[in-house]
C-alpha atoms as a PDB file:
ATOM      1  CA  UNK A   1      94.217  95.667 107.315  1.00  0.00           C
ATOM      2  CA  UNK A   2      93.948  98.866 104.637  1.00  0.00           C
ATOM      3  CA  UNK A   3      94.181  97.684 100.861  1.00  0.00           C
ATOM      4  CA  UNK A   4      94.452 100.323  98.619  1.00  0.00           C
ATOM      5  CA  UNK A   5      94.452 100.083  94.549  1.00  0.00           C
ATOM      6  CA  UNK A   6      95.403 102.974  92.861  1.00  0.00           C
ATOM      7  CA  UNK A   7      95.209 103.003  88.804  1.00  0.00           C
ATOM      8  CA  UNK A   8      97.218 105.444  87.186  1.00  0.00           C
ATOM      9  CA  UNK A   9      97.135 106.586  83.186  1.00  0.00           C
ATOM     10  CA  UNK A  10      99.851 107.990  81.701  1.00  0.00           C
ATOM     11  CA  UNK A  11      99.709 110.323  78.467  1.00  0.00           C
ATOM     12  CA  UNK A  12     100.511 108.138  75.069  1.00  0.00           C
ATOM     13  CA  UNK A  13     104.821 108.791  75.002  1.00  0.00           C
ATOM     14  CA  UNK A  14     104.939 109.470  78.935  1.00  0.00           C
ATOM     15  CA  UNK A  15     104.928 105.844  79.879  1.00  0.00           C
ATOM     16  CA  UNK A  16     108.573 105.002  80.416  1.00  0.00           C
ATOM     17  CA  UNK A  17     108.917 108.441  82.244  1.00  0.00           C
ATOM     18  CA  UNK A  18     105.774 107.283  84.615  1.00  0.00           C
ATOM     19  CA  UNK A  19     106.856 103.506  84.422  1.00  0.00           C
ATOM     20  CA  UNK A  20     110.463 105.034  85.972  1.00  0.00           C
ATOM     21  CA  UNK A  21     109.081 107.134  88.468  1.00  0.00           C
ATOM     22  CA  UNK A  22     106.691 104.735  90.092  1.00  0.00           C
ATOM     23  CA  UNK A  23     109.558 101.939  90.013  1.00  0.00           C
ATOM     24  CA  UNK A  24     111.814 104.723  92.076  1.00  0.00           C
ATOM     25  CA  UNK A  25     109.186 104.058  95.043  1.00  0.00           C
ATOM     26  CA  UNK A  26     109.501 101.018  95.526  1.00  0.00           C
ATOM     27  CA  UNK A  27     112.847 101.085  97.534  1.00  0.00           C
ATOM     28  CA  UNK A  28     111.870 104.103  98.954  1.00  0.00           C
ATOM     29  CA  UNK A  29     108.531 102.515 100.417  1.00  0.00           C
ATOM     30  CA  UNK A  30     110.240  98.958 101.074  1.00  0.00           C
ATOM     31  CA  UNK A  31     111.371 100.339 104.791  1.00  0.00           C
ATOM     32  CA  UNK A  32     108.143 102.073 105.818  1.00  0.00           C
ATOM     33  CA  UNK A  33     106.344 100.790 109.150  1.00  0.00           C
ATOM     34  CA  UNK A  34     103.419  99.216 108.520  1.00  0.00           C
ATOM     35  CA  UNK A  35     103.571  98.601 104.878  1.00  0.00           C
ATOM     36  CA  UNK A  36     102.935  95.637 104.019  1.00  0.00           C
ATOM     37  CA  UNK A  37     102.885  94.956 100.194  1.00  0.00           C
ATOM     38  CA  UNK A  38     103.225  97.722  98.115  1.00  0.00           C
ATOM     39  CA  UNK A  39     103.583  96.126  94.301  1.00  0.00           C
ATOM     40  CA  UNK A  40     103.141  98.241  90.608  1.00  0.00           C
ATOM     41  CA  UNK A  41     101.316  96.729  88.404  1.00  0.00           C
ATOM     42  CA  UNK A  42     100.915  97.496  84.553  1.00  0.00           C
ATOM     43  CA  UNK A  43      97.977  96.677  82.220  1.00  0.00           C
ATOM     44  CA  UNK A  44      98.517  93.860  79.322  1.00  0.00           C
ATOM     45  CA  UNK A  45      96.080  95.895  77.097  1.00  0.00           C
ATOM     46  CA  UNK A  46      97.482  99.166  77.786  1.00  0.00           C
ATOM     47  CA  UNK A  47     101.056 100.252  78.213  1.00  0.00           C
ATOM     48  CA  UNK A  48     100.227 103.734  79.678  1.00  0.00           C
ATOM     49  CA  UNK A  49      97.738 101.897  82.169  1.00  0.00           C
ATOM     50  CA  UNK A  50     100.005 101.209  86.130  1.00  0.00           C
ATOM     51  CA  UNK A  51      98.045 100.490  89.379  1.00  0.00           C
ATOM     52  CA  UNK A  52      99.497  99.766  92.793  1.00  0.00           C
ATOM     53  CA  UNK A  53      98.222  97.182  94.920  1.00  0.00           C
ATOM     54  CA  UNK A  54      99.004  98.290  98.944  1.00  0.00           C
ATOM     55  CA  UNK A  55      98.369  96.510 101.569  1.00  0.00           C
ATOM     56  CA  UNK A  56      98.861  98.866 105.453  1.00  0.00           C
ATOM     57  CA  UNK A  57      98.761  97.103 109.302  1.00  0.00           C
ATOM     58  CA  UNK A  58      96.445 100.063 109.701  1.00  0.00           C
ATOM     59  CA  UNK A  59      94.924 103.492 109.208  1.00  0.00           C
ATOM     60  CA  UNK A  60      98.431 105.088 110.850  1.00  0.00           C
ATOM     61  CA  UNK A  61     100.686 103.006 108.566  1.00  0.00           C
ATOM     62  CA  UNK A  62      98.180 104.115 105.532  1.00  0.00           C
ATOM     63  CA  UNK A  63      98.790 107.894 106.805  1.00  0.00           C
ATOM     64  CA  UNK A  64     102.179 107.716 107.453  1.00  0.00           C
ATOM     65  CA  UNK A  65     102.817 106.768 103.956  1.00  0.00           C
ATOM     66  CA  UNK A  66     100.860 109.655 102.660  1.00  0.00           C
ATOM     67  CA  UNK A  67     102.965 111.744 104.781  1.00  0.00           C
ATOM     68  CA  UNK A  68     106.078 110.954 103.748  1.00  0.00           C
ATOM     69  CA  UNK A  69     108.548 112.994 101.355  1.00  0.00           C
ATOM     70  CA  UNK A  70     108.716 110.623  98.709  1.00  0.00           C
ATOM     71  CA  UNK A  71     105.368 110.281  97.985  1.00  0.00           C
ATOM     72  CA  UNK A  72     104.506 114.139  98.022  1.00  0.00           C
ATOM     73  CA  UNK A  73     108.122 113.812  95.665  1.00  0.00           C
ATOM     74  CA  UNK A  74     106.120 111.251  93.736  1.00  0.00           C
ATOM     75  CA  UNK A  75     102.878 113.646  92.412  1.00  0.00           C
ATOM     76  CA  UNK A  76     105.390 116.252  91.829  1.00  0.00           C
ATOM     77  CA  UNK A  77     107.093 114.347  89.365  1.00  0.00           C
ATOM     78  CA  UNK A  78     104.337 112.496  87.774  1.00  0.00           C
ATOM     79  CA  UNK A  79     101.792 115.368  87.503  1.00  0.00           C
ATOM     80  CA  UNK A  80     102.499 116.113  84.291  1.00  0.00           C
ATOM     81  CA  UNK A  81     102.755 112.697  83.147  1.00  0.00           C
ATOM     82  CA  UNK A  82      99.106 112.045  84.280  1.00  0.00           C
ATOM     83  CA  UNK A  83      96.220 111.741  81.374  1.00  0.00           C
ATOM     84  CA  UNK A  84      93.916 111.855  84.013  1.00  0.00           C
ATOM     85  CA  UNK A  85      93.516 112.568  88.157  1.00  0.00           C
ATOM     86  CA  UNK A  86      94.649 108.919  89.209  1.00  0.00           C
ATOM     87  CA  UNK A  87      91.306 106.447  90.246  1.00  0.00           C
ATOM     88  CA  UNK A  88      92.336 105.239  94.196  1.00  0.00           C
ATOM     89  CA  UNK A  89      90.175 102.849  95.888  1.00  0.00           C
ATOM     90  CA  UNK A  90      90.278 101.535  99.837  1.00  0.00           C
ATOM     91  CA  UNK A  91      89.252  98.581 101.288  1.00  0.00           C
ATOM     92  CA  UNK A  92      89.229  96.568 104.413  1.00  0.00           C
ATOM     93  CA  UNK A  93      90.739  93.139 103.920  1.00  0.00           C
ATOM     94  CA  UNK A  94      87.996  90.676 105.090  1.00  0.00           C
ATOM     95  CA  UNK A  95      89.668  87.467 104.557  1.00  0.00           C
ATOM     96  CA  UNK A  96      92.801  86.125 102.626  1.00  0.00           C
ATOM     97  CA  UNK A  97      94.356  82.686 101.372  1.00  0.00           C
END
């Protein structure tokens, strides 16, 4: 199992515009193969602060993702939204409740 979290900032006044276009995934993701959990996230501190926690069957499901048009639809959009280049971390799931 592939978890990826991926923390995203969005420039001060950009956050509903980011918010919006990393809610518009969800559906999009919700029929992939081998996703498993795919849920957005935003910080109580911060309001320009998102991360995704994703959870893939495997390295294919992970790469099929990344593949796929609405993702590569995804940075288009939100590249100018960005403060910074987003922080994404992977891990292998060792155990779970």
């Amino acid at each position: 199992m592939i978890v990826v979290v991926a923390v995203l900032k969005a420039q001060t006044g950009k956050e509903t515009e980011m918010e919006e276009a990393l809610r518009a995934m969800i559906p999009k993701v919700r029929d992939e193969e081998g996703t498993i959990a795919y849920i957005l996230h935003r910080a109580q501190g911060d309001p320009c602060k998102f991360l995704f926690y994703e959870k893939y069957k495997d390295q294919a499901a992970f790469d099929y993702h990344g593949s796929t048009p609405h993702i590569q639809e995804l940075f288009g959009k939100i590249g100018s939204l960005l403060a910074a280049e987003p922080n994404i971390d992977m891990y292998e799931e060792l155990a779970a409740k």
